[in-house]
C-alpha atoms as a PDB file:
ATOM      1  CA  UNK A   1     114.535 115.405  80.328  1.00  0.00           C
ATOM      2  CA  UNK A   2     114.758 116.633  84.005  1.00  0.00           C
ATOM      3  CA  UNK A   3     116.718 120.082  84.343  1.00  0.00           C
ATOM      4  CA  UNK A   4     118.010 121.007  87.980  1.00  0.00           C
ATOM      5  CA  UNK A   5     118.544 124.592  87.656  1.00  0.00           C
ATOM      6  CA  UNK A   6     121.201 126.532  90.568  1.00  0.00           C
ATOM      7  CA  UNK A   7     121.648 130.594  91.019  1.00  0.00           C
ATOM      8  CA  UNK A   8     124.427 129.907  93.116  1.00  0.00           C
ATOM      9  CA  UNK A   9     125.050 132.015  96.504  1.00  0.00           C
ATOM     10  CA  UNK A  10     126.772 131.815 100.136  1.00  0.00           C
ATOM     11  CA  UNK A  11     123.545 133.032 101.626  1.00  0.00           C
ATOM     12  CA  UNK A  12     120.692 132.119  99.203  1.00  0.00           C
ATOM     13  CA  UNK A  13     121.480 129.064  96.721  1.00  0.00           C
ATOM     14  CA  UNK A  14     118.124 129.624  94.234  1.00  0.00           C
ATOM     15  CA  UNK A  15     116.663 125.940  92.944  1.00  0.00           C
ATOM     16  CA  UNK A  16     114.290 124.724  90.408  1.00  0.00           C
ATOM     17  CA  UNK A  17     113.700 121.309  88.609  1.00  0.00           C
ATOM     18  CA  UNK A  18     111.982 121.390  85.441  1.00  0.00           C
ATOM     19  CA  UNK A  19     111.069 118.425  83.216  1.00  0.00           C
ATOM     20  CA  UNK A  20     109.680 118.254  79.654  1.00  0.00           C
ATOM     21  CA  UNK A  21     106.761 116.040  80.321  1.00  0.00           C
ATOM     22  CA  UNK A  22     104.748 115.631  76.611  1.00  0.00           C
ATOM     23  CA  UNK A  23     106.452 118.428  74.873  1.00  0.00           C
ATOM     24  CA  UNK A  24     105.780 120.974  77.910  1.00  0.00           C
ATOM     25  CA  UNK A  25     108.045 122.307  79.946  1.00  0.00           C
ATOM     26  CA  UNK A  26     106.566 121.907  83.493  1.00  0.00           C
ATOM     27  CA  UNK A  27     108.291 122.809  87.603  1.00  0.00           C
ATOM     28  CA  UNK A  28     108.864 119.891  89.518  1.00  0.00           C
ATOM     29  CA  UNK A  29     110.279 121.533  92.302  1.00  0.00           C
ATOM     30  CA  UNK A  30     111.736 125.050  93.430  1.00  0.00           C
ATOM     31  CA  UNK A  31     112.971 126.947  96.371  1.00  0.00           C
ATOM     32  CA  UNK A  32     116.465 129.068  98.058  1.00  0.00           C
ATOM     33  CA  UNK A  33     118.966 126.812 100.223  1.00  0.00           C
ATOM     34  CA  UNK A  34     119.559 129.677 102.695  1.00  0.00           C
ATOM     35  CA  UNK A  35     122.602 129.432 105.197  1.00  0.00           C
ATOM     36  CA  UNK A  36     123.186 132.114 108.119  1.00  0.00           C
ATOM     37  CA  UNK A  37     126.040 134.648 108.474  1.00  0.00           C
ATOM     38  CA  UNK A  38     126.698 133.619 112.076  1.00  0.00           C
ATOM     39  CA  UNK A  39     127.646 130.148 110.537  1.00  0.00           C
ATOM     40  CA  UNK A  40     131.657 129.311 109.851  1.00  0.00           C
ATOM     41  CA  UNK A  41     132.308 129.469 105.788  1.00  0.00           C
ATOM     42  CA  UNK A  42     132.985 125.380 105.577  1.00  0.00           C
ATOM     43  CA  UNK A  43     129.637 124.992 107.644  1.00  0.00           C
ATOM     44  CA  UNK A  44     127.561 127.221 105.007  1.00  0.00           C
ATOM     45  CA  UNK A  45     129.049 125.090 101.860  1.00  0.00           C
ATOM     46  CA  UNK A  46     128.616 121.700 103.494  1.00  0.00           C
ATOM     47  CA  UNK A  47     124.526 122.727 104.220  1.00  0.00           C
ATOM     48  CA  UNK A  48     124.931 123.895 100.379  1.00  0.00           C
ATOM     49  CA  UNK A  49     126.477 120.693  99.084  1.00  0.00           C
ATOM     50  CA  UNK A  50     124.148 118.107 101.341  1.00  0.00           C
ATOM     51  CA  UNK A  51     120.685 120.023 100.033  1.00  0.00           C
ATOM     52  CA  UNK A  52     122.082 119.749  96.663  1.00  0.00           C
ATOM     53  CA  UNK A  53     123.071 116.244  96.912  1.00  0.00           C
ATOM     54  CA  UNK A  54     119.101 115.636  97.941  1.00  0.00           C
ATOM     55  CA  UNK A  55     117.981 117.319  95.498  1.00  0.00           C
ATOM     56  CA  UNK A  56     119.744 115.294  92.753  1.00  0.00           C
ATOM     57  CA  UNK A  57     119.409 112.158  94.523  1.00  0.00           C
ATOM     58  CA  UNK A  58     115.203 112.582  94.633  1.00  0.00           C
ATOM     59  CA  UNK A  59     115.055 114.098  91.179  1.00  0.00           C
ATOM     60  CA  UNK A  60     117.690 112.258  89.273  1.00  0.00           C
ATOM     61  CA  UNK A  61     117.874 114.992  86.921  1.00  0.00           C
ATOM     62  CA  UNK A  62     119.924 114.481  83.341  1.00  0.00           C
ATOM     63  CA  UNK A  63     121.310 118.062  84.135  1.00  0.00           C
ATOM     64  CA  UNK A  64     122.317 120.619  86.198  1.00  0.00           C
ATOM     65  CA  UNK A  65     122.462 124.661  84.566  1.00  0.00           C
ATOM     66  CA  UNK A  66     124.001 127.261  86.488  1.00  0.00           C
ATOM     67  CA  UNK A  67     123.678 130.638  86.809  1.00  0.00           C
ATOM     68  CA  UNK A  68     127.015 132.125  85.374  1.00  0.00           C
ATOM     69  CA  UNK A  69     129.364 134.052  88.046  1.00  0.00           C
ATOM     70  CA  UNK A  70     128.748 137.960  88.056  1.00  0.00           C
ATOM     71  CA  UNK A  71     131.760 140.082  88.736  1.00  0.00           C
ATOM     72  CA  UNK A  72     130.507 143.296  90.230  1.00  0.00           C
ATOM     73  CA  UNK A  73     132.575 145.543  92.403  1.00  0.00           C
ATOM     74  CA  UNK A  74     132.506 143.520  95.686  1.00  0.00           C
ATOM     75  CA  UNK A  75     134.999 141.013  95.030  1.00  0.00           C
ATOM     76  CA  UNK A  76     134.379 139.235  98.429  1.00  0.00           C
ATOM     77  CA  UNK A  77     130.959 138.482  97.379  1.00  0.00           C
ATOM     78  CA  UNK A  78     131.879 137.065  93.861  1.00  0.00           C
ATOM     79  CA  UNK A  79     134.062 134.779  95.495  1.00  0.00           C
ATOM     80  CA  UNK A  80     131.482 133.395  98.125  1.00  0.00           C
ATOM     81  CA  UNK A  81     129.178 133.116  94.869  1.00  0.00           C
ATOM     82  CA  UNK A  82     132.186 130.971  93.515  1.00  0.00           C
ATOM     83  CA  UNK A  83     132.786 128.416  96.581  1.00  0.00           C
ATOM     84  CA  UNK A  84     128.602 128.026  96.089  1.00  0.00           C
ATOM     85  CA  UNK A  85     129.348 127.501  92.603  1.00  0.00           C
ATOM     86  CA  UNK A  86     132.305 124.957  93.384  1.00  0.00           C
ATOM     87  CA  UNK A  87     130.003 123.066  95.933  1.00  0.00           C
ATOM     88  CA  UNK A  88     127.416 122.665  93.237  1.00  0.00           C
ATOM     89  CA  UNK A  89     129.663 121.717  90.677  1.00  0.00           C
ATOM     90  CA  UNK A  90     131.526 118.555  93.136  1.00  0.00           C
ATOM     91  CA  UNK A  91     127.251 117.414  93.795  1.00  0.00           C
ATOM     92  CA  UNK A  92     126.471 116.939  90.063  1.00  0.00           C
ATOM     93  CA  UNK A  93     130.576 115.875  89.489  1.00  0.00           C
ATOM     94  CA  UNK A  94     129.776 113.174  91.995  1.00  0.00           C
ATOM     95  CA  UNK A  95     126.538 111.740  90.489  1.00  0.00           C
ATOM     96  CA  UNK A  96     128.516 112.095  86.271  1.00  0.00           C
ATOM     97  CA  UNK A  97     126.136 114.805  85.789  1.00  0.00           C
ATOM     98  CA  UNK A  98     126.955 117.514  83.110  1.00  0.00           C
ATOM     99  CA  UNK A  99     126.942 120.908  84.445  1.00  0.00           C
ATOM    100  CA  UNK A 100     125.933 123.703  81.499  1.00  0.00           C
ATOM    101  CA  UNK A 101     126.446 127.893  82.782  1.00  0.00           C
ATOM    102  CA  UNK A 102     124.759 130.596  81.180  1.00  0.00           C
ATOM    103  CA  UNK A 103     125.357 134.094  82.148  1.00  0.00           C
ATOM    104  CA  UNK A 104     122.617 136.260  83.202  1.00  0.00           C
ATOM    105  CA  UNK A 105     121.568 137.890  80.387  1.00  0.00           C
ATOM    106  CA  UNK A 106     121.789 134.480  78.194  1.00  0.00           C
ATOM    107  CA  UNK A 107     119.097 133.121  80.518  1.00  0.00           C
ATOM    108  CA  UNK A 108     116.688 136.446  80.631  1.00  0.00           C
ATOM    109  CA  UNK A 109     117.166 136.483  76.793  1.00  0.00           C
ATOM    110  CA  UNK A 110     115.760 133.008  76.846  1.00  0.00           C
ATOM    111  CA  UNK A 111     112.977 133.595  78.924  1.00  0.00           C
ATOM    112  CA  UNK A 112     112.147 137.183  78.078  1.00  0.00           C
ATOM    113  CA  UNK A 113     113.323 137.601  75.283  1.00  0.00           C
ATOM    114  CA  UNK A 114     115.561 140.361  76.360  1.00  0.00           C
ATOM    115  CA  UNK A 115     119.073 140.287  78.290  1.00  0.00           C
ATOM    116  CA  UNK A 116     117.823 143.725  80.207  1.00  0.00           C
ATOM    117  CA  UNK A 117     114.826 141.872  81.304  1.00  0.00           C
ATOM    118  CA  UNK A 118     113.892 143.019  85.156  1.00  0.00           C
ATOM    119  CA  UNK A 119     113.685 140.283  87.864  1.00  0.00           C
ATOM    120  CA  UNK A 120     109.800 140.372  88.053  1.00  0.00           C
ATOM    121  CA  UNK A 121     109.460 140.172  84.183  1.00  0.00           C
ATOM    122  CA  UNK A 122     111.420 137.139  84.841  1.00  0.00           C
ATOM    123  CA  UNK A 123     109.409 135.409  87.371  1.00  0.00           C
ATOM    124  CA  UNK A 124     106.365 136.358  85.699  1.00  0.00           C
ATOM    125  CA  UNK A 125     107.562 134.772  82.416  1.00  0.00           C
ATOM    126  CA  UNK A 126     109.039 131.857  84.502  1.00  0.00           C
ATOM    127  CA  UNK A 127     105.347 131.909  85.863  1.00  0.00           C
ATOM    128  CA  UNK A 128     103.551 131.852  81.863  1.00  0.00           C
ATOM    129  CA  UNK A 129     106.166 129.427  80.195  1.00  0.00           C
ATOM    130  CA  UNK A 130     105.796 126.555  83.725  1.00  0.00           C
ATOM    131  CA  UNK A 131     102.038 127.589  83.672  1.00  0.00           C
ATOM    132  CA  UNK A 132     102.082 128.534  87.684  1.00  0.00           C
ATOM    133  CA  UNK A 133      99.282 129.594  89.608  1.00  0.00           C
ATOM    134  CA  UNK A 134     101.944 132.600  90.763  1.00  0.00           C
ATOM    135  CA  UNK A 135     105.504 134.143  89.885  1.00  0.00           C
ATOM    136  CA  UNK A 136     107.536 131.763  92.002  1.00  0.00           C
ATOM    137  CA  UNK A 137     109.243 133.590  95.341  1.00  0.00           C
ATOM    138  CA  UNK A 138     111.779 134.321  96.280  1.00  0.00           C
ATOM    139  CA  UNK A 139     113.884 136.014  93.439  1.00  0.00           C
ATOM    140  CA  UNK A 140     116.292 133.348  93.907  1.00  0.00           C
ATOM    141  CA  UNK A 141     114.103 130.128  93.177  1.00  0.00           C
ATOM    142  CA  UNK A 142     112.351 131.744  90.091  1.00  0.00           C
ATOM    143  CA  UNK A 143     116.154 132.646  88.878  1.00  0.00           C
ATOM    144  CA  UNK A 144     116.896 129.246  89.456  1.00  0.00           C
ATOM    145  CA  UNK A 145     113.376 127.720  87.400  1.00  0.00           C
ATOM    146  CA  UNK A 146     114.773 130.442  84.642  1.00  0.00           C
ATOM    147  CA  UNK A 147     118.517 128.954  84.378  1.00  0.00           C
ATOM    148  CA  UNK A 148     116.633 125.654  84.054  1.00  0.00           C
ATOM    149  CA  UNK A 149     114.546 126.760  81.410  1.00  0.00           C
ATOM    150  CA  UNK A 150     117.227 127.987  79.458  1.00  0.00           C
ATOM    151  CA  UNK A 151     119.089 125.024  79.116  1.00  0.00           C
ATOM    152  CA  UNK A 152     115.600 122.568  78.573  1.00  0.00           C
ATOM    153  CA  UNK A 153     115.467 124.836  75.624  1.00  0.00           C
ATOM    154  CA  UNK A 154     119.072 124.892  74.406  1.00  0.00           C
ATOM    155  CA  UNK A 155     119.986 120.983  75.252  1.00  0.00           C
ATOM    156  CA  UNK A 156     118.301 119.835  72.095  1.00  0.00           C
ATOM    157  CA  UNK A 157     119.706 122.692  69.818  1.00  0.00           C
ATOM    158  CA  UNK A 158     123.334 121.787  71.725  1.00  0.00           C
ATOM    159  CA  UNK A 159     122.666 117.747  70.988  1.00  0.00           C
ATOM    160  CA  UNK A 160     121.629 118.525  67.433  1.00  0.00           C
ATOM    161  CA  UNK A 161     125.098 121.203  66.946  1.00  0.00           C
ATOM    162  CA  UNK A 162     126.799 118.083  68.538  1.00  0.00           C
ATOM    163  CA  UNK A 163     125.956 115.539  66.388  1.00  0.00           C
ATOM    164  CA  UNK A 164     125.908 117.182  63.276  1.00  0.00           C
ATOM    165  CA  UNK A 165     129.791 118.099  63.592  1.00  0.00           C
ATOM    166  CA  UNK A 166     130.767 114.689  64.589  1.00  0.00           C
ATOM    167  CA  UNK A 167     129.190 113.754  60.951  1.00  0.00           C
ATOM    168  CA  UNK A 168     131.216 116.517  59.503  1.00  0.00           C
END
């Protein structure tokens, strides 16, 4: 199973690939698809949906997880988040991938076993569970490896909750 993991953004889009390779979880790849202010709004989500596109196309994951939209108290910048989101979303739509969110404290519960968990207790746990030399940087990528975690580890608990109620 190959996981492509998104923390979707206008300015930084966080990604990591993860794959169960033996019955370990282990990164395949990881980084931020940044875009610049000066850049016109259509311009920013095209760069978002082509790197995305490349991403799935030279990983060929079974999944994409997403980071769950935050409301805050700037509107504006949950709705950038959004259009990220929706650029992400037409990628995977494109290739019949499934897309799975989790909100942020589902996927710092699953890696840190708290939902309060601070962003460096997250990359450093990203860091132990992928077995990395070093927390991956920026905040955004090792968000990213940590929404792909979550779902490597929830997929087969969701496929066994799936097939045991169409038994039922």
């Amino acid at each position: 199973m190959i996981v492509l993991g998104i923390d979707p953004g206008l300015a930084n889009t966080g990604f990591g690939v993860v794959a169960r390779r033996r019955g370990r979880l282990v990164a395949l790849d990881g980084g931020v698809i940044t875009t610049a202010s000066a850049m016109a709004g259509e311009l920013r989500l095209k760069r978002i949906f082509d790197a995305v596109t490349e991403l799935i196309a030279s990983h060929e994951p079974d999944a994409v997880a997403l980071e769950n939209l935050y409301f805050g108290a700037n509107v504006g910048s949950a709705m950038a988040v959004g259009q990220a989101r929706g650029v992400v979303l037409l990628a995977a739509g494109q290739r019949g991938l499934g897309c799975h969110d989790y909100t942020p404290q589902q996927v710092k519960s699953a890696v840190c076993g708290s939902g309060r968990a601070a962003k460096d207790q997250v990359a450093r746990m990203v860091q132990t569970l992928l077995s990395l030399p070093e927390p991956p940087r920026p905040d955004h990528a090792a968000d990213a490896l940590a929404v792909a975690l979550c779902h490597a580890n929830h997929a087969p608990l969701q496929r066994a909750a799936a097939l045991a109620g169409a038994s039922a």
